[in-house]
PDB file of N, CA and C in Angstrom:
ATOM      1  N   UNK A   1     -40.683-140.196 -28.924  1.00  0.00           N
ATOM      2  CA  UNK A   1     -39.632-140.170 -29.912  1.00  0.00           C
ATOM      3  C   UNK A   1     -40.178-140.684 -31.236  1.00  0.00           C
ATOM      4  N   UNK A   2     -39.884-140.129 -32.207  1.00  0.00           N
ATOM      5  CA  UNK A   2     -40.092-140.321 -33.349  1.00  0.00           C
ATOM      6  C   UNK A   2     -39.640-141.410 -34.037  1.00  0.00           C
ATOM      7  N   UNK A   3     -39.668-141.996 -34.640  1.00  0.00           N
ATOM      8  CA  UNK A   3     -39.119-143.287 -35.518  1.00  0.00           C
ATOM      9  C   UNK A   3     -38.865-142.251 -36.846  1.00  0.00           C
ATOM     10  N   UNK A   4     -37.218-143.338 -37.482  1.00  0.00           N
ATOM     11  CA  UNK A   4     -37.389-142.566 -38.748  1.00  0.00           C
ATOM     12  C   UNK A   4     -38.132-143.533 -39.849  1.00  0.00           C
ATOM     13  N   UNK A   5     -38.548-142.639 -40.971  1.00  0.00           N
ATOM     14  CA  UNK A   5     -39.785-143.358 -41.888  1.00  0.00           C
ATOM     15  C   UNK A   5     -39.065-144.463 -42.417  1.00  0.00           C
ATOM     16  N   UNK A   6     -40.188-145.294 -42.592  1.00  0.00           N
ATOM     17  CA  UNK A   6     -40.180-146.812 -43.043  1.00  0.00           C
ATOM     18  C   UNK A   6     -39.118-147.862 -42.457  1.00  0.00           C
ATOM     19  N   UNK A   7     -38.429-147.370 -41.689  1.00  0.00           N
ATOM     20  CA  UNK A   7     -37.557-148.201 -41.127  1.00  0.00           C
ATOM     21  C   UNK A   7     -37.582-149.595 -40.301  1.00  0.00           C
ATOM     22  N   UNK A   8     -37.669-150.916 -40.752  1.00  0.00           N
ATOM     23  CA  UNK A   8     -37.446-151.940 -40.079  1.00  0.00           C
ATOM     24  C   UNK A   8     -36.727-152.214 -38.809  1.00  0.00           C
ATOM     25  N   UNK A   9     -37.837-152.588 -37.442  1.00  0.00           N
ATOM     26  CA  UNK A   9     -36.960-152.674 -36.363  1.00  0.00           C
ATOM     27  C   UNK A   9     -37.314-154.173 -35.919  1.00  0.00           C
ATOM     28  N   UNK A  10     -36.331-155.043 -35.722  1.00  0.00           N
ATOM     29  CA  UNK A  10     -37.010-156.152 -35.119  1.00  0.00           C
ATOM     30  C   UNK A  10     -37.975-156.240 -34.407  1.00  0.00           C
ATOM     31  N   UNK A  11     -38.866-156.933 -34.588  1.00  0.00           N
ATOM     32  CA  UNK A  11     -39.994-157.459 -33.315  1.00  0.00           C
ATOM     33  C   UNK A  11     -39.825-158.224 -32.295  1.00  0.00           C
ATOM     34  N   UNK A  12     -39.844-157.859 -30.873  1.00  0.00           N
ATOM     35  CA  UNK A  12     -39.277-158.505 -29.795  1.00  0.00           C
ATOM     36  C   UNK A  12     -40.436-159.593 -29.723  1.00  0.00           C
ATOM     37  N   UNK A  13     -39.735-160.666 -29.881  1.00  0.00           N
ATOM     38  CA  UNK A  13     -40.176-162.354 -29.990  1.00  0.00           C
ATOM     39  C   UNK A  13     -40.995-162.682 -28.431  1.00  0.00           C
ATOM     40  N   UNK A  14     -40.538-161.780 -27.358  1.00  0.00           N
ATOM     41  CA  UNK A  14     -41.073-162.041 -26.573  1.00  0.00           C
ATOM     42  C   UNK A  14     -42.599-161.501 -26.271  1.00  0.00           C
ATOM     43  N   UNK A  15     -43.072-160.057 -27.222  1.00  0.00           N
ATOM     44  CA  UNK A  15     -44.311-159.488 -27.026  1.00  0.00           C
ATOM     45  C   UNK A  15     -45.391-160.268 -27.345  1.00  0.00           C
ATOM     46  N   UNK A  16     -46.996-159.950 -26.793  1.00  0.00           N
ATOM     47  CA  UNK A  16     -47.426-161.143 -26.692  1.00  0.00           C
ATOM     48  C   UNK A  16     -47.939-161.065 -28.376  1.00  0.00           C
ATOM     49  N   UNK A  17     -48.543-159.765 -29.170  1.00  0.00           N
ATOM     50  CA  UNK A  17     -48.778-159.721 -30.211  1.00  0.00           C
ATOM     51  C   UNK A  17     -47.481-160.554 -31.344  1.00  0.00           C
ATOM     52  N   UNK A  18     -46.176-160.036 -31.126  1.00  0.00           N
ATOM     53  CA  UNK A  18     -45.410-160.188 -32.218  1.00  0.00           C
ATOM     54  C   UNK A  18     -45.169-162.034 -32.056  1.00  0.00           C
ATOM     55  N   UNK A  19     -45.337-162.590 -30.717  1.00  0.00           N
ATOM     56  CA  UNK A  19     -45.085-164.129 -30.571  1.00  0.00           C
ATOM     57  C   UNK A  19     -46.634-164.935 -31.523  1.00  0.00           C
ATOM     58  N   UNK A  20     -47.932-164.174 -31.192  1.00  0.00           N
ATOM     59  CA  UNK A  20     -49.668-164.485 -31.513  1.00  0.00           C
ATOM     60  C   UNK A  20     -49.282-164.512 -33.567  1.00  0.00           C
ATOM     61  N   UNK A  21     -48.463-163.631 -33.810  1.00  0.00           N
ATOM     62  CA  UNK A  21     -48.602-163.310 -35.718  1.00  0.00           C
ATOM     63  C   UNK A  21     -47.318-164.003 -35.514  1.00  0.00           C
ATOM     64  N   UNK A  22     -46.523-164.444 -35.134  1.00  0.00           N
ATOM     65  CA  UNK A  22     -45.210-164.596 -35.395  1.00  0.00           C
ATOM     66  C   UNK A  22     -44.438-163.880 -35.977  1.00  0.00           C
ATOM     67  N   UNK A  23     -44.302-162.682 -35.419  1.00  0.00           N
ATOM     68  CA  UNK A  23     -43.622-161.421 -36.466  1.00  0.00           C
ATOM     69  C   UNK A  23     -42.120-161.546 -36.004  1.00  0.00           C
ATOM     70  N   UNK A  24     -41.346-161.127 -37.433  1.00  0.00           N
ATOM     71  CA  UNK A  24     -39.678-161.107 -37.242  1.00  0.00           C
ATOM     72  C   UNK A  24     -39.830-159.552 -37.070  1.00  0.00           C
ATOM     73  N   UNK A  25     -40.131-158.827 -38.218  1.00  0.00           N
ATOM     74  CA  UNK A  25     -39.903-157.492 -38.048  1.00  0.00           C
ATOM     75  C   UNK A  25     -41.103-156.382 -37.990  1.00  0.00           C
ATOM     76  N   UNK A  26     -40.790-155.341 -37.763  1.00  0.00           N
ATOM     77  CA  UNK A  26     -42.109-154.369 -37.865  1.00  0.00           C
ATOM     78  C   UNK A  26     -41.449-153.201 -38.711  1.00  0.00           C
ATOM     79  N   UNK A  27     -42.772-152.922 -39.247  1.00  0.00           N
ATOM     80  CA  UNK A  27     -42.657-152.062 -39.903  1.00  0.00           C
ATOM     81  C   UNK A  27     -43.114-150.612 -39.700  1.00  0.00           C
ATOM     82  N   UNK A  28     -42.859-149.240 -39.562  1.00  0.00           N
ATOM     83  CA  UNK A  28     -43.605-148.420 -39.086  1.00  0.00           C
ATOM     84  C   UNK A  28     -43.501-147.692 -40.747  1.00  0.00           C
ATOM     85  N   UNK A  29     -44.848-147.513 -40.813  1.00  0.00           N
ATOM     86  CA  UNK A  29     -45.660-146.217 -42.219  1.00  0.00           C
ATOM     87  C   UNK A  29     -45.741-145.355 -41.438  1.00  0.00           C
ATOM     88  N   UNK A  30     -45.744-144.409 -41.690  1.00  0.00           N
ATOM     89  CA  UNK A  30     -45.571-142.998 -41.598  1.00  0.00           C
ATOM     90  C   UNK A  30     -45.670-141.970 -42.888  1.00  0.00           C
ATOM     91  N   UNK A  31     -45.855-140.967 -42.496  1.00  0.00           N
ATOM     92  CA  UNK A  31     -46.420-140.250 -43.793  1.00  0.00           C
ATOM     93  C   UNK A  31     -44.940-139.530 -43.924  1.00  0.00           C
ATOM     94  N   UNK A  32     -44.337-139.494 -45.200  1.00  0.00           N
ATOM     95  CA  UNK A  32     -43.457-139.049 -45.459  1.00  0.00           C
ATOM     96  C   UNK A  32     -43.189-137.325 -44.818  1.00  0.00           C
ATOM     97  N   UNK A  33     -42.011-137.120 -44.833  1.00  0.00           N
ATOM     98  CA  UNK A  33     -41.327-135.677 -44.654  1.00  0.00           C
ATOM     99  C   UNK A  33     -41.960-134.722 -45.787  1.00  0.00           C
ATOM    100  N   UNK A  34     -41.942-135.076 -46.914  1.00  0.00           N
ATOM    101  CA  UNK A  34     -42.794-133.989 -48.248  1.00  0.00           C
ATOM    102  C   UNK A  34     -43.746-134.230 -48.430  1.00  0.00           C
ATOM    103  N   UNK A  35     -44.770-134.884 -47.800  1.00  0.00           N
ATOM    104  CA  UNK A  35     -45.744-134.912 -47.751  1.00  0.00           C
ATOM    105  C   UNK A  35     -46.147-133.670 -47.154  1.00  0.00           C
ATOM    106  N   UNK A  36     -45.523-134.303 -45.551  1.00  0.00           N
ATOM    107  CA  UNK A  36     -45.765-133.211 -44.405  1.00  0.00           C
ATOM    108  C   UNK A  36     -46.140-131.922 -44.529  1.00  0.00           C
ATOM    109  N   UNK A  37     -44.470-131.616 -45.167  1.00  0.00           N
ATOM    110  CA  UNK A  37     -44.248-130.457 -46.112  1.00  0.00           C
ATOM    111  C   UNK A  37     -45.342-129.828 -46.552  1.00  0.00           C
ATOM    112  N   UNK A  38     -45.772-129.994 -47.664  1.00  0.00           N
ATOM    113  CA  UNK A  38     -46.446-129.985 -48.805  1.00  0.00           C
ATOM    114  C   UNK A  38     -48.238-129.765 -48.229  1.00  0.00           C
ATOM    115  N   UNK A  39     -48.291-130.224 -47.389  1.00  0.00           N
ATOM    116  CA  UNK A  39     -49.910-130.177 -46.404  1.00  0.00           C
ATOM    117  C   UNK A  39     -49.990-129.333 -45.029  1.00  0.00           C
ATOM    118  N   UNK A  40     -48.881-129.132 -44.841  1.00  0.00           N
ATOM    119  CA  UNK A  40     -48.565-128.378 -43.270  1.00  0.00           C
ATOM    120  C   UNK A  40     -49.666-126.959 -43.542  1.00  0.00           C
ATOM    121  N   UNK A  41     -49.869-126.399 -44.623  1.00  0.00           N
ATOM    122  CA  UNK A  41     -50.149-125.025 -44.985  1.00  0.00           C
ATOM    123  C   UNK A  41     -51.735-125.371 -44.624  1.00  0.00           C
ATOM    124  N   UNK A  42     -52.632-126.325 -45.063  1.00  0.00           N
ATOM    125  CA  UNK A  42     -54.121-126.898 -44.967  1.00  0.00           C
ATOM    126  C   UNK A  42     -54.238-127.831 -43.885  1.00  0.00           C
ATOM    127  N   UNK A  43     -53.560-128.129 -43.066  1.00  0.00           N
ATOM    128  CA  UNK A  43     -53.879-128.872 -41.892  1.00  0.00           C
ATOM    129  C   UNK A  43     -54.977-128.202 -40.721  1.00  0.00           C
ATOM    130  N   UNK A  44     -56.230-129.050 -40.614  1.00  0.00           N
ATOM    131  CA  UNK A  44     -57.063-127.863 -39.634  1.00  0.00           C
ATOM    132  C   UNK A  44     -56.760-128.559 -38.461  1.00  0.00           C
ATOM    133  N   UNK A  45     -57.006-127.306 -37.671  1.00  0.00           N
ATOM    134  CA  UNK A  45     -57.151-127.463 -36.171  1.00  0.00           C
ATOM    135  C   UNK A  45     -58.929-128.144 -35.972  1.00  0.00           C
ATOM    136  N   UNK A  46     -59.102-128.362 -34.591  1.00  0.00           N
ATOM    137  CA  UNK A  46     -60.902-128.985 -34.638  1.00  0.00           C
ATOM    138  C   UNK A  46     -61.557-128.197 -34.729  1.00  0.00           C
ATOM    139  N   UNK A  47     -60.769-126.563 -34.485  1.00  0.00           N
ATOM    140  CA  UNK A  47     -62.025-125.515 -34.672  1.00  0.00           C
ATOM    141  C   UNK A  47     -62.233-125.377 -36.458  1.00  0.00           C
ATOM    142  N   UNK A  48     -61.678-124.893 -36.667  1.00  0.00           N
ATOM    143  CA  UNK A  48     -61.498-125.072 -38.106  1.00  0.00           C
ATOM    144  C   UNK A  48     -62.214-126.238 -39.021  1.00  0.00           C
ATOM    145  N   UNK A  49     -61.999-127.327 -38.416  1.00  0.00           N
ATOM    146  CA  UNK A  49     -62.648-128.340 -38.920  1.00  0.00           C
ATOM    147  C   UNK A  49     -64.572-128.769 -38.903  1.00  0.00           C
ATOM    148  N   UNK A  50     -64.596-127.991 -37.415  1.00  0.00           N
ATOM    149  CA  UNK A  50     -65.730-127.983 -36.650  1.00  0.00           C
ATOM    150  C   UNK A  50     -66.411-127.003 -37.305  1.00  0.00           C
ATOM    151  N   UNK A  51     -65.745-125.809 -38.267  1.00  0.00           N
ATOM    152  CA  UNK A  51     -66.247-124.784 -38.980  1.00  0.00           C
ATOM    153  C   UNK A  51     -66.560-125.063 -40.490  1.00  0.00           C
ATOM    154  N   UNK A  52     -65.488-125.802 -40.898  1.00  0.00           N
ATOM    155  CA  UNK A  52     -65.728-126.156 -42.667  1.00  0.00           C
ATOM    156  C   UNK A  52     -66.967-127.168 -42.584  1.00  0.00           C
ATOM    157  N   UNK A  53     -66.638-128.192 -41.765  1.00  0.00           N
ATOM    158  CA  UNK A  53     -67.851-129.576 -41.801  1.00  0.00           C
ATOM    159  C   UNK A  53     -69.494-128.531 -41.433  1.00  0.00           C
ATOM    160  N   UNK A  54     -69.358-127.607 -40.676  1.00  0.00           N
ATOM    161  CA  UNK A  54     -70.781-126.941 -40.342  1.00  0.00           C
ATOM    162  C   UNK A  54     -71.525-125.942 -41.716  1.00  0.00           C
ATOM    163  N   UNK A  55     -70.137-125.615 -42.531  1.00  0.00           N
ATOM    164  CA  UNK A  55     -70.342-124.852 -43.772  1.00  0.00           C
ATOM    165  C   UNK A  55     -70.981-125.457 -44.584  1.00  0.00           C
ATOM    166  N   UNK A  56     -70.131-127.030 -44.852  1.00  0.00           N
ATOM    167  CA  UNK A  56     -70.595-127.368 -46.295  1.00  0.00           C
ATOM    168  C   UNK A  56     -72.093-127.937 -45.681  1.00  0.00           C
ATOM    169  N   UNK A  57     -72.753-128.763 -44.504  1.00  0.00           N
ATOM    170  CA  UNK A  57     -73.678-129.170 -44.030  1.00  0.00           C
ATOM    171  C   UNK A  57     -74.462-127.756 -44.709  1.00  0.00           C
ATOM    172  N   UNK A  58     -74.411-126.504 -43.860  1.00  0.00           N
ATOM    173  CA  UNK A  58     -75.280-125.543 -44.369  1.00  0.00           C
ATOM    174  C   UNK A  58     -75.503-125.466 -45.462  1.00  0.00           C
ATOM    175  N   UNK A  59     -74.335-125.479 -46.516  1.00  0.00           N
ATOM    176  CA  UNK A  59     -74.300-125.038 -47.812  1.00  0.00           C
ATOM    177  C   UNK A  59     -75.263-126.042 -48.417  1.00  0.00           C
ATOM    178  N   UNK A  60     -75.095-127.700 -47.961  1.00  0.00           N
ATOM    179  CA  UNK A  60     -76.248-128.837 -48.700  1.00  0.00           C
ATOM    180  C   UNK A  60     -77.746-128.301 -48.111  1.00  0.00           C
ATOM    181  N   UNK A  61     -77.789-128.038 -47.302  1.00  0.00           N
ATOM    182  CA  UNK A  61     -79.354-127.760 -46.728  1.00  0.00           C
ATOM    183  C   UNK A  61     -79.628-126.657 -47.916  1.00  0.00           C
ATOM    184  N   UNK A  62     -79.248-125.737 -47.837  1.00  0.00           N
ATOM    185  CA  UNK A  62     -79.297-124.385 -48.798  1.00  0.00           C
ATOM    186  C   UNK A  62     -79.777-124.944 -50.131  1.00  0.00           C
ATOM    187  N   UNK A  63     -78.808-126.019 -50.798  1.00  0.00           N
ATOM    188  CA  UNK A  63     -78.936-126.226 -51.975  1.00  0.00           C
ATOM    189  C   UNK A  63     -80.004-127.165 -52.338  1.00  0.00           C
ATOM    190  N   UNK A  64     -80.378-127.920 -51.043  1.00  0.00           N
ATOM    191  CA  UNK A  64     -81.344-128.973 -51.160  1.00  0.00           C
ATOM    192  C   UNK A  64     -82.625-128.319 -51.101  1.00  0.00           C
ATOM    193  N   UNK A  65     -82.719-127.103 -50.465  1.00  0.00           N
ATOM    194  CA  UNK A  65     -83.689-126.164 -49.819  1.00  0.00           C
ATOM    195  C   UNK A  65     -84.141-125.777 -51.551  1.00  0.00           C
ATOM    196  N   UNK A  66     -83.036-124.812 -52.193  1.00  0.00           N
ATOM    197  CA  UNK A  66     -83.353-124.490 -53.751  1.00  0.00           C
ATOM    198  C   UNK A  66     -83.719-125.654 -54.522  1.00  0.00           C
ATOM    199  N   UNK A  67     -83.137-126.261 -55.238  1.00  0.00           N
ATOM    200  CA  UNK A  67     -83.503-127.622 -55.992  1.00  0.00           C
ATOM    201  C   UNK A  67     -84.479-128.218 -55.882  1.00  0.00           C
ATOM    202  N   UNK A  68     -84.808-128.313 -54.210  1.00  0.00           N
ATOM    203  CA  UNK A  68     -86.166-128.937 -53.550  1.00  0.00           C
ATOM    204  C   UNK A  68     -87.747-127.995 -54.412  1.00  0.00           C
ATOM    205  N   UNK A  69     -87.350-126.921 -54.573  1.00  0.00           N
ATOM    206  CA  UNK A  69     -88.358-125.493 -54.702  1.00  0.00           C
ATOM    207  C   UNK A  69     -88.575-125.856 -55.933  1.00  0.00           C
ATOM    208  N   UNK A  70     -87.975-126.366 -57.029  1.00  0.00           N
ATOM    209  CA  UNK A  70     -87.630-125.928 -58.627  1.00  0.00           C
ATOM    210  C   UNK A  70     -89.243-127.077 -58.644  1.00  0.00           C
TER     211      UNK A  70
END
């Protein structure tokens, strides 16, 4: 279940973390709803990711390869 954003929920006094900091409340961050929005379109999957990170690697070898030559 989702929490809604930024919302303050008490910290149960009895957990062993929230008793160790002495926490009253917690806080959950979360990345906003228009954010979401707004990035949903460029979000990669690992293949995708596993593909851009292997590109630009190639693309520096390439360029280091030229520059290296000059």
């Amino acid at each position: 279940m989702k929490l809604p954003h930024r919302h303050p929920i008490p910290a149960d006094p009895k957990a062993q973390l929230a008793a160790e900091f002495g926490l009253e409340k917690v806080f959950f961050a979360d990345e906003p709803l228009w954010y979401l929005r707004l990035t949903a379109r460029f979000r990669l999957t690992w293949r995708r990711e596993l593909a851009t990170v292997a590109t630009v690697f190639v693309l520096g070898l390439a360029l280091g390869f030229l520059l290296g030559r000059l």
